[in-house]
PDB file of N, CA and C in Angstrom:
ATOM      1  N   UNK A   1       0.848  -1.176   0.000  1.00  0.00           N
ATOM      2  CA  UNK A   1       0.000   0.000   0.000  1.00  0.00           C
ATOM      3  C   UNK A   1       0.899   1.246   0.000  1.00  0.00           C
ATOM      4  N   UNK A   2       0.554   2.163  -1.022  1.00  0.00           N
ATOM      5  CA  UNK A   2       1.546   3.694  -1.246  1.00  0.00           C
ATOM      6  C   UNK A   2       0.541   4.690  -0.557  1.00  0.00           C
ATOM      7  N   UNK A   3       1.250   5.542   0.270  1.00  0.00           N
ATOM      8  CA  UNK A   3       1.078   6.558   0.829  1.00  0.00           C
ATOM      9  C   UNK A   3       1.778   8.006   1.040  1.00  0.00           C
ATOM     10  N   UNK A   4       1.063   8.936   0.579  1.00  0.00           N
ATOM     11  CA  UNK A   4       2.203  10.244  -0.106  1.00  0.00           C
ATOM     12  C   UNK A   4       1.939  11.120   1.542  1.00  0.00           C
ATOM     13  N   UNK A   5       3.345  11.297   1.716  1.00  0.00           N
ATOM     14  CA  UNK A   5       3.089  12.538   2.917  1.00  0.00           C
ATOM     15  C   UNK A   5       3.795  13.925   2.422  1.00  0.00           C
ATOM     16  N   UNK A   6       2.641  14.670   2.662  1.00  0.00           N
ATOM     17  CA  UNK A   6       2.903  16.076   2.284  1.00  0.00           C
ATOM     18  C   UNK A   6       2.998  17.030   3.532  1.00  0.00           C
ATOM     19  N   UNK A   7       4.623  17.555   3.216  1.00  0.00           N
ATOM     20  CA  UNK A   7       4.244  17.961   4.506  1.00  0.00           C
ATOM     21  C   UNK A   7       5.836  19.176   3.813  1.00  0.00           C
ATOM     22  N   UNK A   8       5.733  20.733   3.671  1.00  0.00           N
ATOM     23  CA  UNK A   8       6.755  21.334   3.033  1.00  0.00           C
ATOM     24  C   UNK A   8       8.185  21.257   4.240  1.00  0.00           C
ATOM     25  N   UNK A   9       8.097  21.026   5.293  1.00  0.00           N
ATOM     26  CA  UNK A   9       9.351  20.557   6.355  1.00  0.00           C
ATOM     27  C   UNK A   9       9.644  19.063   6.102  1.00  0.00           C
ATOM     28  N   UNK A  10      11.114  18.952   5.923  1.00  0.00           N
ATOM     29  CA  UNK A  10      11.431  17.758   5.476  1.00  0.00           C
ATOM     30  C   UNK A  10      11.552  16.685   6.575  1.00  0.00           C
ATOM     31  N   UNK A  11      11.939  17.416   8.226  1.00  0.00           N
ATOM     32  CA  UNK A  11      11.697  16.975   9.269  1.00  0.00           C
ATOM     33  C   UNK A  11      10.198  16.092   9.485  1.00  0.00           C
ATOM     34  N   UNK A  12       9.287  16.589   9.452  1.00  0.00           N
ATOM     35  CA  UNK A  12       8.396  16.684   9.535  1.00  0.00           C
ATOM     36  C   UNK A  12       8.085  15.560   8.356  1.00  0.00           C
ATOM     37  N   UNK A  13       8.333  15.448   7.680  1.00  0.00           N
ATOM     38  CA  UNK A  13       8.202  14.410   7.031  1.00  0.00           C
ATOM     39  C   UNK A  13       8.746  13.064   7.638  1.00  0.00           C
ATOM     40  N   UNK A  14      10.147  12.865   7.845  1.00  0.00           N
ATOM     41  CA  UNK A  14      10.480  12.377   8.671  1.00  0.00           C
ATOM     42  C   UNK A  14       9.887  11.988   9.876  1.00  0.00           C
ATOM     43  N   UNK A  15       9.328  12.837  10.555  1.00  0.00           N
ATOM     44  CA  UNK A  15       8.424  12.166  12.224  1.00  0.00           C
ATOM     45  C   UNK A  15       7.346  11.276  11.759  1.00  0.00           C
ATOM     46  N   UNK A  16       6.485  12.239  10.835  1.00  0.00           N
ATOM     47  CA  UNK A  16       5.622  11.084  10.267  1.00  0.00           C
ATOM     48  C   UNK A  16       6.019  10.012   9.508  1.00  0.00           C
ATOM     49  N   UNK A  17       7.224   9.599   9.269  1.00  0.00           N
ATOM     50  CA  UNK A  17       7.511   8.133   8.753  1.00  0.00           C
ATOM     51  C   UNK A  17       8.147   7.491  10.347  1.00  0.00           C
ATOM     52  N   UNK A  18       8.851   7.669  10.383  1.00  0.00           N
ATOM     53  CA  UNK A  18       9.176   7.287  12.065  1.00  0.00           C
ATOM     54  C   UNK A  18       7.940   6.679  12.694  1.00  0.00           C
ATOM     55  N   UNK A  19       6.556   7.851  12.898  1.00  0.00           N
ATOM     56  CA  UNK A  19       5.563   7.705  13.832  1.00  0.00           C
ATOM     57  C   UNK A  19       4.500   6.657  13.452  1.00  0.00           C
ATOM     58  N   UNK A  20       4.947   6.440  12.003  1.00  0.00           N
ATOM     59  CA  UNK A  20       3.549   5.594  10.945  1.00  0.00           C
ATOM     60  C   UNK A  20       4.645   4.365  11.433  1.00  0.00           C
ATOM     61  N   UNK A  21       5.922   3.617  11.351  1.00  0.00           N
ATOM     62  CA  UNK A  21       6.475   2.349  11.756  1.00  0.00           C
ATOM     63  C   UNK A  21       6.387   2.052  13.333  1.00  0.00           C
ATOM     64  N   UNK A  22       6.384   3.529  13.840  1.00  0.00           N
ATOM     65  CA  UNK A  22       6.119   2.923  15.235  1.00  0.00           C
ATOM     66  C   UNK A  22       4.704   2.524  15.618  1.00  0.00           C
ATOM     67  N   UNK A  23       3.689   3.138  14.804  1.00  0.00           N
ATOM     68  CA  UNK A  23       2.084   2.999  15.161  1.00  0.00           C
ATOM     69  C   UNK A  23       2.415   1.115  14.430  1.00  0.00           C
ATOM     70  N   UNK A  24       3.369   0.737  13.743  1.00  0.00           N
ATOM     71  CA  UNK A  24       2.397  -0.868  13.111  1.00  0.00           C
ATOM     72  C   UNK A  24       2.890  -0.783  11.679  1.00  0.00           C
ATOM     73  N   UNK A  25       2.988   0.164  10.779  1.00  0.00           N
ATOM     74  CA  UNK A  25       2.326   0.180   9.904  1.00  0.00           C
ATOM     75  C   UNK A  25       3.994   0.483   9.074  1.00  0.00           C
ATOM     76  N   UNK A  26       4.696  -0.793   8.857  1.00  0.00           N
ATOM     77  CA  UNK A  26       6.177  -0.859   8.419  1.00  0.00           C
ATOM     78  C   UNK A  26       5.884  -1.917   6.795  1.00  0.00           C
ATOM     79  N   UNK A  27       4.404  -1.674   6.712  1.00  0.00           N
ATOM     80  CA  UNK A  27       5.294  -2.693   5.295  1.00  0.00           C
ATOM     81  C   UNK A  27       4.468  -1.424   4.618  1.00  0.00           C
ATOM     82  N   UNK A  28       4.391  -0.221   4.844  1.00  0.00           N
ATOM     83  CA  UNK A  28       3.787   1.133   3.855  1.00  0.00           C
ATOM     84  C   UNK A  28       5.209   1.156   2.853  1.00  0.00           C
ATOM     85  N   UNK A  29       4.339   1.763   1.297  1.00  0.00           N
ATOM     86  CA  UNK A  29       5.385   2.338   0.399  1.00  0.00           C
ATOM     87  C   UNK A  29       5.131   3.862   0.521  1.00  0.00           C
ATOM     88  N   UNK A  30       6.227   4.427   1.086  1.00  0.00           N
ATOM     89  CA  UNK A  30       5.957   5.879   2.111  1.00  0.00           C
ATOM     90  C   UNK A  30       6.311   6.622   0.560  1.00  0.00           C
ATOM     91  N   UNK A  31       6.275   7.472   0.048  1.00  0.00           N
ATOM     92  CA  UNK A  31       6.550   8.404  -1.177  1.00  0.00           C
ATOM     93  C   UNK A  31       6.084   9.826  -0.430  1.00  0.00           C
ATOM     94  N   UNK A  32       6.881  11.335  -1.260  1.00  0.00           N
ATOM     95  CA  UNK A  32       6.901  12.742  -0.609  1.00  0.00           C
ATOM     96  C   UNK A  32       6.388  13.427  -1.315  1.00  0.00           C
ATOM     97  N   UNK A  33       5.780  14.517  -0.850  1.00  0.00           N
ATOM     98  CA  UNK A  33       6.078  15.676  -1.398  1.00  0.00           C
ATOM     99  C   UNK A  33       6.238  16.888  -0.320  1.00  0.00           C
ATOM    100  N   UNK A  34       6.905  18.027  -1.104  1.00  0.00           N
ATOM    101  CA  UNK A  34       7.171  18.998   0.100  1.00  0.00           C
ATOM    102  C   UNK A  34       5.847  20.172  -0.382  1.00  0.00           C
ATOM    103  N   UNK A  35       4.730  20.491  -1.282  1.00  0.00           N
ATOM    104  CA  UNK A  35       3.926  20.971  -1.263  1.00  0.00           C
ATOM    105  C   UNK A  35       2.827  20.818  -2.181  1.00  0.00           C
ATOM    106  N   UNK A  36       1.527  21.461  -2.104  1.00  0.00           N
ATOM    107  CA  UNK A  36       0.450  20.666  -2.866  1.00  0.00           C
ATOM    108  C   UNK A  36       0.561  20.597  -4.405  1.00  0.00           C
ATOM    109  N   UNK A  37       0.889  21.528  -4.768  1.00  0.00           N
ATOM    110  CA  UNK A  37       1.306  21.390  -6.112  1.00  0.00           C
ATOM    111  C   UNK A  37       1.964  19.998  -6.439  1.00  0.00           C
ATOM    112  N   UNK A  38       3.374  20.025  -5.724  1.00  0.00           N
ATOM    113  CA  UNK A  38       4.301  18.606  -5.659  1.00  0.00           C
ATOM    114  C   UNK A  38       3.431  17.394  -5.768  1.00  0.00           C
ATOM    115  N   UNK A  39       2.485  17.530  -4.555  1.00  0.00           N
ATOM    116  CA  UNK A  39       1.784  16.604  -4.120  1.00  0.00           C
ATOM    117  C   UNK A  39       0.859  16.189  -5.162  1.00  0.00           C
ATOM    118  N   UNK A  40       0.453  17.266  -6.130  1.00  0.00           N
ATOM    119  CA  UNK A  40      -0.583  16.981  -6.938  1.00  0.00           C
ATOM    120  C   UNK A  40      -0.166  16.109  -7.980  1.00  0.00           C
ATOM    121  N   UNK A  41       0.931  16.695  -8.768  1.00  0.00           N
ATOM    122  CA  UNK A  41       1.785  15.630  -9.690  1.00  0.00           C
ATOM    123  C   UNK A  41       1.534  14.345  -9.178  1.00  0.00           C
ATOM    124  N   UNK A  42       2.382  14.226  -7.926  1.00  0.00           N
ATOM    125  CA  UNK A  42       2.520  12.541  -7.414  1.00  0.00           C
ATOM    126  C   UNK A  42       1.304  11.922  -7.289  1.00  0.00           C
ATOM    127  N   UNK A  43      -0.032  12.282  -6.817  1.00  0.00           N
ATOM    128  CA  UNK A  43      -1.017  11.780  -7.025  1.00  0.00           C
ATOM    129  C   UNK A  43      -1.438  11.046  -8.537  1.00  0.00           C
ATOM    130  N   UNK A  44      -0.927  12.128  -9.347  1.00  0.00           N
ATOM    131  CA  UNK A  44      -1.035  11.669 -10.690  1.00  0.00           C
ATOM    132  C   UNK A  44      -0.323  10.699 -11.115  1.00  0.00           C
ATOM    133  N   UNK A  45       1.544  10.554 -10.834  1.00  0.00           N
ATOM    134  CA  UNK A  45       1.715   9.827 -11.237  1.00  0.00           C
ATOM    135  C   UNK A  45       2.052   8.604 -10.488  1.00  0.00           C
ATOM    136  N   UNK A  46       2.190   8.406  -9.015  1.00  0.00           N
ATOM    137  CA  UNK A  46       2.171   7.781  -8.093  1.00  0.00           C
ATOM    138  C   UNK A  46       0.612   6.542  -7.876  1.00  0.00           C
ATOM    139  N   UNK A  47      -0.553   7.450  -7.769  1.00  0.00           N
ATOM    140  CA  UNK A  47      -1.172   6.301  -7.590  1.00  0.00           C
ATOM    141  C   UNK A  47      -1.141   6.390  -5.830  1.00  0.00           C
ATOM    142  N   UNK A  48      -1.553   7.060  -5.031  1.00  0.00           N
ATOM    143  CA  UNK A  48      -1.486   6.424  -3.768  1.00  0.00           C
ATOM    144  C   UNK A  48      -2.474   5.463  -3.478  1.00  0.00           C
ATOM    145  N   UNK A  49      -2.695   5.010  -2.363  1.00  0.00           N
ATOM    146  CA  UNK A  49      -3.440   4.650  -1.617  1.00  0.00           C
ATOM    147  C   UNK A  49      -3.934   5.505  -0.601  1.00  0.00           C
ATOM    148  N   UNK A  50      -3.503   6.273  -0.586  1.00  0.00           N
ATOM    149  CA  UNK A  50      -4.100   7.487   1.128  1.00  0.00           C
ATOM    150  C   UNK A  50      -2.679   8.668   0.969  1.00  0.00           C
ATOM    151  N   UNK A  51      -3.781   9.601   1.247  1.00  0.00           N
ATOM    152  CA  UNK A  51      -2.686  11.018   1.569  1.00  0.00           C
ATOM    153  C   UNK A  51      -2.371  11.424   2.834  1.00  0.00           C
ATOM    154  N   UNK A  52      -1.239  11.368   3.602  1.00  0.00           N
ATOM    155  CA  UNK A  52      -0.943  12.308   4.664  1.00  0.00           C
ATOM    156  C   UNK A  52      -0.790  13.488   4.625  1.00  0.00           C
ATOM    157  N   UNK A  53      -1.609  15.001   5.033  1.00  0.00           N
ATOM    158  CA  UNK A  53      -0.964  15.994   4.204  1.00  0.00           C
ATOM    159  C   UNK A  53      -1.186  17.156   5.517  1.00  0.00           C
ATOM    160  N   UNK A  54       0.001  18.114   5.283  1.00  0.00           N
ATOM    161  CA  UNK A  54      -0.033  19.680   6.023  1.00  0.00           C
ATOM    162  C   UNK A  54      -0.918  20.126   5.705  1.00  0.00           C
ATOM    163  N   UNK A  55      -1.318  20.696   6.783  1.00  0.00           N
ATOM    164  CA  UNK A  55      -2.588  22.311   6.143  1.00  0.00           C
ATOM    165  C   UNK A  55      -2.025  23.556   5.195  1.00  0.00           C
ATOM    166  N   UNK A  56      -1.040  23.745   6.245  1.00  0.00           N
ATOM    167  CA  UNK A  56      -0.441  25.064   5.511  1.00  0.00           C
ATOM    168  C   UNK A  56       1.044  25.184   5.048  1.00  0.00           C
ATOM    169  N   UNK A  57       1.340  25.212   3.676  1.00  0.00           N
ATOM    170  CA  UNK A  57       1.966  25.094   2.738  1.00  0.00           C
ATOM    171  C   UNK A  57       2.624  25.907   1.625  1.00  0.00           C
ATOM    172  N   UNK A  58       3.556  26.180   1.455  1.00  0.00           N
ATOM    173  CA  UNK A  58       3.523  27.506   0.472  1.00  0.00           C
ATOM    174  C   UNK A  58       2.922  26.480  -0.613  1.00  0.00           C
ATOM    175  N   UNK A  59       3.221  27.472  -1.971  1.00  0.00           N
ATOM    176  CA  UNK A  59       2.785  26.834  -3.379  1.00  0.00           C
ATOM    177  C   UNK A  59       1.201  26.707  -3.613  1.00  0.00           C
ATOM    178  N   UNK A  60       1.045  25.413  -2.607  1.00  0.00           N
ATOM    179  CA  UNK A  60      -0.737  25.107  -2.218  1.00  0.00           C
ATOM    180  C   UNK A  60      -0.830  24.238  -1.178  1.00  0.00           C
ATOM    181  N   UNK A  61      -1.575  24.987  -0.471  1.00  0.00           N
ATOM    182  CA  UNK A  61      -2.065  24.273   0.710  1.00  0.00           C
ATOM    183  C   UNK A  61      -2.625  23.003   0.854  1.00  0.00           C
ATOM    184  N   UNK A  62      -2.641  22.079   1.857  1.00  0.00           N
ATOM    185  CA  UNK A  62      -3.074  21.046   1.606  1.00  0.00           C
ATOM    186  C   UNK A  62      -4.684  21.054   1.736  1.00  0.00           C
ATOM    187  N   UNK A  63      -5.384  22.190   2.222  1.00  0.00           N
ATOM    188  CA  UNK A  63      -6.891  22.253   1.877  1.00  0.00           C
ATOM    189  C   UNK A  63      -7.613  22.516   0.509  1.00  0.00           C
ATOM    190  N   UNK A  64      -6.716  23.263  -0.077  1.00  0.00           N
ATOM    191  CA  UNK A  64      -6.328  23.585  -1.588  1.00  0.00           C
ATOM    192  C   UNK A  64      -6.505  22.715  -2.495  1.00  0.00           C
ATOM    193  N   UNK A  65      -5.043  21.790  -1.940  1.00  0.00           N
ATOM    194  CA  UNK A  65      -4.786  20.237  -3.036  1.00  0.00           C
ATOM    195  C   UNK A  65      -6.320  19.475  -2.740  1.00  0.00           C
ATOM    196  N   UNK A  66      -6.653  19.451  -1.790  1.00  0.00           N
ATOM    197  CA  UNK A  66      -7.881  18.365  -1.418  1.00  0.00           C
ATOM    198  C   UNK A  66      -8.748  19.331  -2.302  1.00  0.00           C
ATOM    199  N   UNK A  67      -9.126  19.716  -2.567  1.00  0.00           N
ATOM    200  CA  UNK A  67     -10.375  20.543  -3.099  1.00  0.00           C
ATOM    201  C   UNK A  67      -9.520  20.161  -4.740  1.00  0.00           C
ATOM    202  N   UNK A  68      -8.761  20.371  -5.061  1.00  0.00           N
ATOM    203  CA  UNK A  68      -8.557  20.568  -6.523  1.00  0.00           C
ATOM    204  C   UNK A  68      -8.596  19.019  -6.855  1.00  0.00           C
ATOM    205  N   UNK A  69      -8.085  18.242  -6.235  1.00  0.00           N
ATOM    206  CA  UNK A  69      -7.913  16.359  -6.445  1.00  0.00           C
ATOM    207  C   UNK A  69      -9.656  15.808  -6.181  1.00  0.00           C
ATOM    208  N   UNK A  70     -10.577  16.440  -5.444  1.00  0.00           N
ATOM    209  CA  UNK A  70     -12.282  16.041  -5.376  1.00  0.00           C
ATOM    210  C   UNK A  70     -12.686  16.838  -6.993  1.00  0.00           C
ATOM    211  N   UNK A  71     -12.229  17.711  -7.095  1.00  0.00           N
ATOM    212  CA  UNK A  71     -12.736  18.975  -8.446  1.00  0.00           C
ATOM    213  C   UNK A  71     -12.617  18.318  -9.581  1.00  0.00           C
ATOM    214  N   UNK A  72     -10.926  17.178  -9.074  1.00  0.00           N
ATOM    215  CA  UNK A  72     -11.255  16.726 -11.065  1.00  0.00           C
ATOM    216  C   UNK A  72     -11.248  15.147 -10.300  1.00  0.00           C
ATOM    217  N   UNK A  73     -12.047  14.539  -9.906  1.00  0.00           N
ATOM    218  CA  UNK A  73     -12.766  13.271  -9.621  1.00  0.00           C
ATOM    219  C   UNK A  73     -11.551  12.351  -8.925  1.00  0.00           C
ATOM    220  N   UNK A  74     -10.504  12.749  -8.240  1.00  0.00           N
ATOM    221  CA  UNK A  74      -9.702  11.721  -7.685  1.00  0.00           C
ATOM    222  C   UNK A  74      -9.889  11.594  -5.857  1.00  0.00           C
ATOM    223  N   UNK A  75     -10.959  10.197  -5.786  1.00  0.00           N
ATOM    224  CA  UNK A  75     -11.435   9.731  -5.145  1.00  0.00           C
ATOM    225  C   UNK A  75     -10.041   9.348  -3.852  1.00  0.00           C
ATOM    226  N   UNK A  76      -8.676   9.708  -3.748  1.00  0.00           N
ATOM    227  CA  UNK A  76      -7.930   9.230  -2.713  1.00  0.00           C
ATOM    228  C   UNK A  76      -8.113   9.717  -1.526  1.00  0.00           C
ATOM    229  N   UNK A  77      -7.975   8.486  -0.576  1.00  0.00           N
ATOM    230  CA  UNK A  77      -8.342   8.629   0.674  1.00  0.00           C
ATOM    231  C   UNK A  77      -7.586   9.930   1.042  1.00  0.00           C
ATOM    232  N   UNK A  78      -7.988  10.556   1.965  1.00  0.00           N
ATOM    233  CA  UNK A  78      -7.027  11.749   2.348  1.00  0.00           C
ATOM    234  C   UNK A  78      -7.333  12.252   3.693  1.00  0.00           C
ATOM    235  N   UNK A  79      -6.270  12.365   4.712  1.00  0.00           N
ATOM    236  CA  UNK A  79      -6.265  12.963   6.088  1.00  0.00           C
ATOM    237  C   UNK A  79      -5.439  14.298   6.243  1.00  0.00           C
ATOM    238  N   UNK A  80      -5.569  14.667   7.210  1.00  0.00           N
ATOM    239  CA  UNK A  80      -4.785  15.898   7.371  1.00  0.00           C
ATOM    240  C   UNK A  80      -4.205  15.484   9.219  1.00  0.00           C
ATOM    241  N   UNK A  81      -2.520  16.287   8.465  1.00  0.00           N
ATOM    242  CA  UNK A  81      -1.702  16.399   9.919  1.00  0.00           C
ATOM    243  C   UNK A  81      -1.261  17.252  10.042  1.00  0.00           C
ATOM    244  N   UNK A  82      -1.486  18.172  10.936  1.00  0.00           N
ATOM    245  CA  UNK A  82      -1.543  19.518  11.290  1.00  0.00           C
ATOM    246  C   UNK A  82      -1.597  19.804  12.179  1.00  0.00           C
ATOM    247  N   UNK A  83      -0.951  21.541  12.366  1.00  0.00           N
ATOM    248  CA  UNK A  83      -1.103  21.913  13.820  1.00  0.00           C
ATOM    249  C   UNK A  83      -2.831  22.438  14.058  1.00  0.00           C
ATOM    250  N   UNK A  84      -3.095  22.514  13.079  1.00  0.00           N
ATOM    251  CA  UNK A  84      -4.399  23.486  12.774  1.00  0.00           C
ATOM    252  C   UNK A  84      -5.280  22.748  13.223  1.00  0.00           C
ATOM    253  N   UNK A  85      -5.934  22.623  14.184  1.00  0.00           N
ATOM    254  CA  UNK A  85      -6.651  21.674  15.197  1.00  0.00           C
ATOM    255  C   UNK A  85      -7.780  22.154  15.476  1.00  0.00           C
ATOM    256  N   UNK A  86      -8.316  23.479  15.346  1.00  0.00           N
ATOM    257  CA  UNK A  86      -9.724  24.115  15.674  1.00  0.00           C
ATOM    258  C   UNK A  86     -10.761  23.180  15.078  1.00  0.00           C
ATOM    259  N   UNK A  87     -11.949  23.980  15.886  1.00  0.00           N
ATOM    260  CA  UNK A  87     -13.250  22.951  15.285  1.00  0.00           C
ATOM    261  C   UNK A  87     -13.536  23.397  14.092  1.00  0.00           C
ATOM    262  N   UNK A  88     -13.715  24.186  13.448  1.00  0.00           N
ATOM    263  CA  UNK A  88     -13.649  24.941  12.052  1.00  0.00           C
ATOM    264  C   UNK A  88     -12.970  24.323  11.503  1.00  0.00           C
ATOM    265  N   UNK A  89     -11.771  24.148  11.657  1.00  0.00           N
ATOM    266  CA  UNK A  89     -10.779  23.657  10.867  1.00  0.00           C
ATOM    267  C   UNK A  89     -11.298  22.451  10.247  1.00  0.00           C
ATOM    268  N   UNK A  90     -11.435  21.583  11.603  1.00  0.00           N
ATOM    269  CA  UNK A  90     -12.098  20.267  11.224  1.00  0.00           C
ATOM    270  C   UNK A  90     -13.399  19.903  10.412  1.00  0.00           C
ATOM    271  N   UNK A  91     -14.012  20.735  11.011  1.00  0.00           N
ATOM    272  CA  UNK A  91     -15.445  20.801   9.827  1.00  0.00           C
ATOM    273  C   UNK A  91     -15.196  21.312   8.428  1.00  0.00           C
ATOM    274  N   UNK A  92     -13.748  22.003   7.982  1.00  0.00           N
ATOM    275  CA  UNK A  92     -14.136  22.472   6.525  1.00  0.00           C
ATOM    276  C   UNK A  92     -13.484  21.224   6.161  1.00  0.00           C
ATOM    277  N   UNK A  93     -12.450  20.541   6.806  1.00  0.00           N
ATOM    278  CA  UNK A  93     -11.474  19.204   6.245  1.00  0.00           C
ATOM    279  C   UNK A  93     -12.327  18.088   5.780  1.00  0.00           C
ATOM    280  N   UNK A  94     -13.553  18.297   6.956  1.00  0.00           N
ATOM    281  CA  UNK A  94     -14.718  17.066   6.564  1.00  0.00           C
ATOM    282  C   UNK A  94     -15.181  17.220   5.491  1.00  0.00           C
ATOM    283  N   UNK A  95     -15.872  18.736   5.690  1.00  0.00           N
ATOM    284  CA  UNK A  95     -16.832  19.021   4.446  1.00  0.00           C
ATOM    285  C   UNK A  95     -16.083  18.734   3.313  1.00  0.00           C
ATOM    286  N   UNK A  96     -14.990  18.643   2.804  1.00  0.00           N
ATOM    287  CA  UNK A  96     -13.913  18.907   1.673  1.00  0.00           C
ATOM    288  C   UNK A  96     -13.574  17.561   1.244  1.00  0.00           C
ATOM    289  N   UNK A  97     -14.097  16.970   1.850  1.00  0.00           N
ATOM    290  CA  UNK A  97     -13.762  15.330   1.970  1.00  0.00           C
ATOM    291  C   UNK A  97     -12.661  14.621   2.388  1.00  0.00           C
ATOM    292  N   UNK A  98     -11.659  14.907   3.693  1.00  0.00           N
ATOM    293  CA  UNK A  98     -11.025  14.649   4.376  1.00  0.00           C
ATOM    294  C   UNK A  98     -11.570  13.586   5.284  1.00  0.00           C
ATOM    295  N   UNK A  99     -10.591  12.168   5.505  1.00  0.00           N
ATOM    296  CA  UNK A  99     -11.227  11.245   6.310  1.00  0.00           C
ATOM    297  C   UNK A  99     -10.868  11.394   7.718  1.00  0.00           C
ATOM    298  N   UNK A 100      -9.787  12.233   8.214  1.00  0.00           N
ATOM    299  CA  UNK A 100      -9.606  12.615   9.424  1.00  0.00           C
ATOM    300  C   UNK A 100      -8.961  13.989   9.703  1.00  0.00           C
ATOM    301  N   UNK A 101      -8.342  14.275  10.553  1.00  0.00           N
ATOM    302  CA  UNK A 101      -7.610  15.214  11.369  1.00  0.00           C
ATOM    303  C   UNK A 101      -6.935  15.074  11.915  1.00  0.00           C
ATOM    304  N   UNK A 102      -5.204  14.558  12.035  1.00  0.00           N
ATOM    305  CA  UNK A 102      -4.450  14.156  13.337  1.00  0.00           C
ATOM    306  C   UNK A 102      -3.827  15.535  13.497  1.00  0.00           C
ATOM    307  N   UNK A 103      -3.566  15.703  14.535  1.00  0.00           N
ATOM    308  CA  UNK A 103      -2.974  17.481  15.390  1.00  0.00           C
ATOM    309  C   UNK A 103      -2.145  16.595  15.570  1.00  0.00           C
ATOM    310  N   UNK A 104      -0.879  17.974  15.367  1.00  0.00           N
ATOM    311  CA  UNK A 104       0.502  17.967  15.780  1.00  0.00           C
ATOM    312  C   UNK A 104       0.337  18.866  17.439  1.00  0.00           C
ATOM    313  N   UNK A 105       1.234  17.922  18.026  1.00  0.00           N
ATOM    314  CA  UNK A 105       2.069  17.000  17.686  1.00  0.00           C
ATOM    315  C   UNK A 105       0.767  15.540  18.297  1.00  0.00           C
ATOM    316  N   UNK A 106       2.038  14.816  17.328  1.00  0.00           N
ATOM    317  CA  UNK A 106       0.661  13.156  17.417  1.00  0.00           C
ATOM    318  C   UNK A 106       1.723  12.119  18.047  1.00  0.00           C
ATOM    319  N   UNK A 107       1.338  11.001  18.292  1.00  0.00           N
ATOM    320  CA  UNK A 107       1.583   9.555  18.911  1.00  0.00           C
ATOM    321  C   UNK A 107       1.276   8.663  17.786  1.00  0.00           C
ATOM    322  N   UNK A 108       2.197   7.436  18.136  1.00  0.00           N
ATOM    323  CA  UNK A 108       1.937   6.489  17.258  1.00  0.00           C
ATOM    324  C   UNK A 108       0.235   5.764  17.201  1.00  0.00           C
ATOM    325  N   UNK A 109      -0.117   6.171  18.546  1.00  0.00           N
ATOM    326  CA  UNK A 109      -1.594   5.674  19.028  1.00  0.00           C
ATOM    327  C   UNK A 109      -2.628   6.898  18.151  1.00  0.00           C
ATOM    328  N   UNK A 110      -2.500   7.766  18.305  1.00  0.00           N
ATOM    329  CA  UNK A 110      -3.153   8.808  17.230  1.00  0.00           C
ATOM    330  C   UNK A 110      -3.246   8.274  15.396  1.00  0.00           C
ATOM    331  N   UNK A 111      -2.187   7.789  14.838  1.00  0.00           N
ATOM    332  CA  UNK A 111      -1.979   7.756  13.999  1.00  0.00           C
ATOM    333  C   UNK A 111      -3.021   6.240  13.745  1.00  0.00           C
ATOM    334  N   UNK A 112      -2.511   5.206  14.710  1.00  0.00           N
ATOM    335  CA  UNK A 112      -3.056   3.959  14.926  1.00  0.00           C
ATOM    336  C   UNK A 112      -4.722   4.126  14.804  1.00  0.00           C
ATOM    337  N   UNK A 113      -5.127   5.337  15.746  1.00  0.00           N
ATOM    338  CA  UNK A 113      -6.958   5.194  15.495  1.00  0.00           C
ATOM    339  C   UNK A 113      -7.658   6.079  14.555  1.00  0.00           C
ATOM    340  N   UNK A 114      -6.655   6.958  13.765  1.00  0.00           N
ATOM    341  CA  UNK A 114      -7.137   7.623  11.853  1.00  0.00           C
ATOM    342  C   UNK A 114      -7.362   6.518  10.956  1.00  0.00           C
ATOM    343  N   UNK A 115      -5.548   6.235  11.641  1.00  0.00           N
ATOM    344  CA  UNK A 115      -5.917   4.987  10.034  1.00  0.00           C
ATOM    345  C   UNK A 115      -6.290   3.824   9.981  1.00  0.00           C
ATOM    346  N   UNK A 116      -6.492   3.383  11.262  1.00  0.00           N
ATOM    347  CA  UNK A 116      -6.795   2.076  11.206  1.00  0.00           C
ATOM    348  C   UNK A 116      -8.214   1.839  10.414  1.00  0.00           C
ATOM    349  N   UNK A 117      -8.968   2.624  10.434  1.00  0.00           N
ATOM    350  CA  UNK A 117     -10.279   2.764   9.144  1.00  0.00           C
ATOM    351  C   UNK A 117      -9.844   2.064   7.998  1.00  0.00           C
ATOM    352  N   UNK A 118      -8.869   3.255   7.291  1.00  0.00           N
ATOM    353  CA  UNK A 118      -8.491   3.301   6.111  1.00  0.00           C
ATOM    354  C   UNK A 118      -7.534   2.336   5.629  1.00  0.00           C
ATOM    355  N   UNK A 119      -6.758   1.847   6.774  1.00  0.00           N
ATOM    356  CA  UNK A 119      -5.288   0.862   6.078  1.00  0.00           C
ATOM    357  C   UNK A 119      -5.793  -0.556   6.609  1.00  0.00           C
ATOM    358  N   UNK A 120      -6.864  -0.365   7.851  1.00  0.00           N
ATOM    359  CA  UNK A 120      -6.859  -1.879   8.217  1.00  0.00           C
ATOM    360  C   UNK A 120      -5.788  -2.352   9.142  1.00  0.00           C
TER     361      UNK A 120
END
């Protein structure tokens, strides 16, 4: 199973691969991008299975990319990891078709009860 994490800190990319092997989840094909634009390509030519993605991003945001990837019919699962944690926040991620919300900073147990939906 391929999974793109978008996240424009390369660190940060990093924790979330770290935090996704420590939650369980070590036989993922982890693939990057550092912003939505980036991210958008790789969707295209990648193929994920599920998006990990930042809120806020130069280039395009990851509320942005989610709206433009529903706009032209690409059905990929998609969560958001972010500091951006308000209830607003969360309700436009839903409305937008986001399957969760993990706030930074997260636990491998956080990560464990988003995806366990989606990855099984």
């Amino acid at each position: 199973m391929k999974v793109l994490i978008v996240d424009d800190s390369r660190v940060m990319r990093q924790i979330v691969t770290r935090t996704l092997r420590q939650a369980g989840y070590t036989e993922l094909d982890l693939v990057e991008a550092s912003n939505g634009l980036e991210a958008y390509d790789v969707v295209q030519k990648e193929s994920p299975d599920l998006v990990l993605c930042d809120w806020n991003m130069p280039e395009m945001n990851g509320y942005d990319l989610l709206k433009s990837l529903r706009g032209r019919g690409h059905e990929v699962p998609f969560g958001f990891v972010t500091s951006e944690s308000t209830h607003e926040m969360r309700d436009k991620a839903t409305t937008a078709g986001a399957l969760f919300l993990v706030a930074k900073p997260f636990t491998p147990e956080d990560f464990k009860e988003a995806l366990s939906p989606v990855l099984g």
